[in-house]
C-alpha atoms as a PDB file:
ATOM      1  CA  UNK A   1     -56.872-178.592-178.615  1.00  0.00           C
ATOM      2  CA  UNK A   2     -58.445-175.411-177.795  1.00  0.00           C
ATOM      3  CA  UNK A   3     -58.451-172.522-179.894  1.00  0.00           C
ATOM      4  CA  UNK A   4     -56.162-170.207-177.840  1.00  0.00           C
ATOM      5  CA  UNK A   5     -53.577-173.519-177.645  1.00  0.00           C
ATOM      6  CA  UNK A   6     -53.669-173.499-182.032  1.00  0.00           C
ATOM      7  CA  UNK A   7     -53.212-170.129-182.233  1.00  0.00           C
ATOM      8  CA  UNK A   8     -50.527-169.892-179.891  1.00  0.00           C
ATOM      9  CA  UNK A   9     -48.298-172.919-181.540  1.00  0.00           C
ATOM     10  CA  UNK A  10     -49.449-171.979-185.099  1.00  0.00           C
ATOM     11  CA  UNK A  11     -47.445-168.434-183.953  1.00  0.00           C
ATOM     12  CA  UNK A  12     -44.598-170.228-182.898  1.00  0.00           C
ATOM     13  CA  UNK A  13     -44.319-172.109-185.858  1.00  0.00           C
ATOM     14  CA  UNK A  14     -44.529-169.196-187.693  1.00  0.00           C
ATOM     15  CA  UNK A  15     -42.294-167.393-185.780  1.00  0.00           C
ATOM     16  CA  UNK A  16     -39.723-170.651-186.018  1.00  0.00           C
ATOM     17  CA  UNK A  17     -39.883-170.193-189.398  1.00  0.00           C
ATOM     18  CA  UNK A  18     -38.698-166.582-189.501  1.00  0.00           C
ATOM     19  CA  UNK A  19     -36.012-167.129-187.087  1.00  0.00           C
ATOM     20  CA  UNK A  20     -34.391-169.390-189.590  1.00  0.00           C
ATOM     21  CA  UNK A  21     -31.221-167.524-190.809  1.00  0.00           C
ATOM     22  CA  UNK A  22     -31.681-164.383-188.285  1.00  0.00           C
ATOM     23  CA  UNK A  23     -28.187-163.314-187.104  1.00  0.00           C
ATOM     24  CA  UNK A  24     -27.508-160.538-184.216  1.00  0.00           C
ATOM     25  CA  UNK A  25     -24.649-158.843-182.118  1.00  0.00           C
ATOM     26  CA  UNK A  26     -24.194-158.006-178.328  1.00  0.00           C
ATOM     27  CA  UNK A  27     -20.758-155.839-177.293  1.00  0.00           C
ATOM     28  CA  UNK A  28     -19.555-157.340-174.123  1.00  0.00           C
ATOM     29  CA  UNK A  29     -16.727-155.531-171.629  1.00  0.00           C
ATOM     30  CA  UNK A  30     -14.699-158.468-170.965  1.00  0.00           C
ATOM     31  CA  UNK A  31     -11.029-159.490-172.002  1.00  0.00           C
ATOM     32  CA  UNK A  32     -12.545-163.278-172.963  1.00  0.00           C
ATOM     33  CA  UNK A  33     -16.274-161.791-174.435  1.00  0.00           C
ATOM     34  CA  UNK A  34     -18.935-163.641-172.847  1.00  0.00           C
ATOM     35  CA  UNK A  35     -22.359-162.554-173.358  1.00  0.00           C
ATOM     36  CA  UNK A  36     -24.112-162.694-169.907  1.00  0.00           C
ATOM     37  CA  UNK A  37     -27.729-165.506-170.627  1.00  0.00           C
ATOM     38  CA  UNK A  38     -30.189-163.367-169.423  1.00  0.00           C
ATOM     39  CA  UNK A  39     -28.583-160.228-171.999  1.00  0.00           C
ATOM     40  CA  UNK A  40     -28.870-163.052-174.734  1.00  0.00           C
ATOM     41  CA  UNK A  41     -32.407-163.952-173.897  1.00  0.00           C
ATOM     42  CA  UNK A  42     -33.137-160.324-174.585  1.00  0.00           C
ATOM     43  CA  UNK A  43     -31.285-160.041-177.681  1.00  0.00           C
ATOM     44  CA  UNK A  44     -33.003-163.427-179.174  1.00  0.00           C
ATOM     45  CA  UNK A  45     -36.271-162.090-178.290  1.00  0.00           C
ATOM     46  CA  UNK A  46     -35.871-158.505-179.783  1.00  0.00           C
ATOM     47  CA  UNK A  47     -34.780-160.163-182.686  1.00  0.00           C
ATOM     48  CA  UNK A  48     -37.619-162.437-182.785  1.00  0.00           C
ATOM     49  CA  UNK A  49     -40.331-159.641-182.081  1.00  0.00           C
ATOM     50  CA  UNK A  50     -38.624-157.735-184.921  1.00  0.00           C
ATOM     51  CA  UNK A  51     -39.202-160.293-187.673  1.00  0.00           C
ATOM     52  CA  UNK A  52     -42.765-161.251-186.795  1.00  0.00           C
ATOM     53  CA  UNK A  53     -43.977-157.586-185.915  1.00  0.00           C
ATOM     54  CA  UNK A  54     -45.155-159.111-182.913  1.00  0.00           C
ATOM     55  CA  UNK A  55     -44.257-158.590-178.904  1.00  0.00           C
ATOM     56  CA  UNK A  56     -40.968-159.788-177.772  1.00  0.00           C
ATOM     57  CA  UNK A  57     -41.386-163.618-176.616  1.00  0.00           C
ATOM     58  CA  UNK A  58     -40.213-164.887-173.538  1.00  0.00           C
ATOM     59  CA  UNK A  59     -37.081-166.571-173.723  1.00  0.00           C
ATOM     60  CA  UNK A  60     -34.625-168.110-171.316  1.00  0.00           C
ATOM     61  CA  UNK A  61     -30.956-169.121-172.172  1.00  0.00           C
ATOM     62  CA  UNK A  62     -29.400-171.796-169.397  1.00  0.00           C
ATOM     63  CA  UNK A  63     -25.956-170.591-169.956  1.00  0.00           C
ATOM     64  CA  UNK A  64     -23.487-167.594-170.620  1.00  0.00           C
ATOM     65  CA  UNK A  65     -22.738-167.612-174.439  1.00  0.00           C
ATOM     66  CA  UNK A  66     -18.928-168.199-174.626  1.00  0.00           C
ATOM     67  CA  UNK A  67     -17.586-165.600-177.676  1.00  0.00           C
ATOM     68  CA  UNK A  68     -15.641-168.236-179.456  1.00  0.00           C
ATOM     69  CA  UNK A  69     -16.189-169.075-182.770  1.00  0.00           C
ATOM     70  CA  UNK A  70     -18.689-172.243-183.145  1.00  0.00           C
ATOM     71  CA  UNK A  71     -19.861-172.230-179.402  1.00  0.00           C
ATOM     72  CA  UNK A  72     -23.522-173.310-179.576  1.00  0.00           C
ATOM     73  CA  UNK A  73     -26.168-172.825-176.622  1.00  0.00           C
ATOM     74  CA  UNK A  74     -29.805-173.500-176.765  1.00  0.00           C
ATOM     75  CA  UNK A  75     -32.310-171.221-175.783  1.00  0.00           C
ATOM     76  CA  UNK A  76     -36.596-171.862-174.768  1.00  0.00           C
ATOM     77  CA  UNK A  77     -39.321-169.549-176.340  1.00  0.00           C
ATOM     78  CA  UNK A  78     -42.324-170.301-173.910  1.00  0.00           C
ATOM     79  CA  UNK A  79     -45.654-169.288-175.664  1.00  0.00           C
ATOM     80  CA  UNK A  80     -48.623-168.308-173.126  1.00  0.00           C
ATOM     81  CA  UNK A  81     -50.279-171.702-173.656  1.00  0.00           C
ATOM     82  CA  UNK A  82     -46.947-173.887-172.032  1.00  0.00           C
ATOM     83  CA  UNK A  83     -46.128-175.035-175.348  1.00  0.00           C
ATOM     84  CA  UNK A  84     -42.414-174.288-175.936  1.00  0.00           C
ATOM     85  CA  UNK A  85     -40.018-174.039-179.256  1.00  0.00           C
ATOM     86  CA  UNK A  86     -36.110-174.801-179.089  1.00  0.00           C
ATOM     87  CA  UNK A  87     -33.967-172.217-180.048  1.00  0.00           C
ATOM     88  CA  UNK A  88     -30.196-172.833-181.136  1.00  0.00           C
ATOM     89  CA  UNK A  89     -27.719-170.130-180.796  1.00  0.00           C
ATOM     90  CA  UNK A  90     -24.354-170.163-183.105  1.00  0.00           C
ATOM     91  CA  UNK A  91     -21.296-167.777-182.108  1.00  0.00           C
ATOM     92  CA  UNK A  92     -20.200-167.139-186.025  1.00  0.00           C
ATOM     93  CA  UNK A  93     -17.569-164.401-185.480  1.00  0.00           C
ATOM     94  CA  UNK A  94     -16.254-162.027-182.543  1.00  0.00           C
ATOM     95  CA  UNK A  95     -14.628-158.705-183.137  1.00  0.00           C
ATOM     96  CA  UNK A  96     -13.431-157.427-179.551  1.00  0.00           C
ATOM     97  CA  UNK A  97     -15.973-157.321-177.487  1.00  0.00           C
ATOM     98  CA  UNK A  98     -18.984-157.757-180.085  1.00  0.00           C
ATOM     99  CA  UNK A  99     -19.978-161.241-180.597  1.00  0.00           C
ATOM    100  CA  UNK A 100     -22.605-162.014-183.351  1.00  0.00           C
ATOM    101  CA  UNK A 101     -24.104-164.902-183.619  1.00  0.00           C
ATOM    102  CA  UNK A 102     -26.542-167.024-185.544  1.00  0.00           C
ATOM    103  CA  UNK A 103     -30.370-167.759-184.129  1.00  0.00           C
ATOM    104  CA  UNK A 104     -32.283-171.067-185.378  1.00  0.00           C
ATOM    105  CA  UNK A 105     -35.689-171.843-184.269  1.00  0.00           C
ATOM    106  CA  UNK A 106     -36.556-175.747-184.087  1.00  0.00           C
ATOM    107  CA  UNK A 107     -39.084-176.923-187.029  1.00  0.00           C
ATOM    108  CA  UNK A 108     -41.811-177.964-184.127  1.00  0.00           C
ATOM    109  CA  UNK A 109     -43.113-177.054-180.996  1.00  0.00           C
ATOM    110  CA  UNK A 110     -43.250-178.826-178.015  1.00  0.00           C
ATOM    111  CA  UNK A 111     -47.321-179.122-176.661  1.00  0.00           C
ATOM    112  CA  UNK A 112     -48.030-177.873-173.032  1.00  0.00           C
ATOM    113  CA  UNK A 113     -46.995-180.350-170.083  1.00  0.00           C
END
């Protein structure tokens, strides 16, 4: 495995490991709060660049996050090398229109394809 590849899934394992625990918010305008995928992708990544100090990730969500308690979605981090790392997102409360949630980072990566 080439240098470049370890460092770029030895920072997604470390970044995995911070994520562990990490909780955010997003307000939404809608009677039934749904916070829109590609607004959660942000979130999960600003979240993520804030606990490693590093630059915000790319990550893609496949779905709208329903705001009802316990709805689960799962998110990608892509790293620059085309390994990727799972990343589970938890609705734990909603108050209005802000729906916070949970953010869990898989233990491993998965190598480039």
């Amino acid at each position: 495995m080439p240098i470049t590849r370890l460092s770029a899934a030895a920072s997604i394992l470390a970044a995995s490991a911070l994520l562990v625990g990490c909780s955010a918010s997003a307000h939404v305008e809608k009677a039934e709060p749904k916070l829109p995928a590609d607004k959660l992708a942000a979130t999960v990544a600003e979240k993520l660049a804030a606990a490693t100090g590093r630059q915000k990730p790319h990550i893609t969500c496949p779905e709208d996050l329903a705001g009802k308690v316990g709805t689960t979605t799962r998110c990608k981090l892509s790293a620059d090398d085309g390994s990727t790392l799972g990343v589970s997102v938890t609705v734990t409360s909603v108050d209005g229109s802000k729906i916070n949630f949970n953010v869990k980072a898989d233990a491993t990566a998965s190598p480039a394809q």
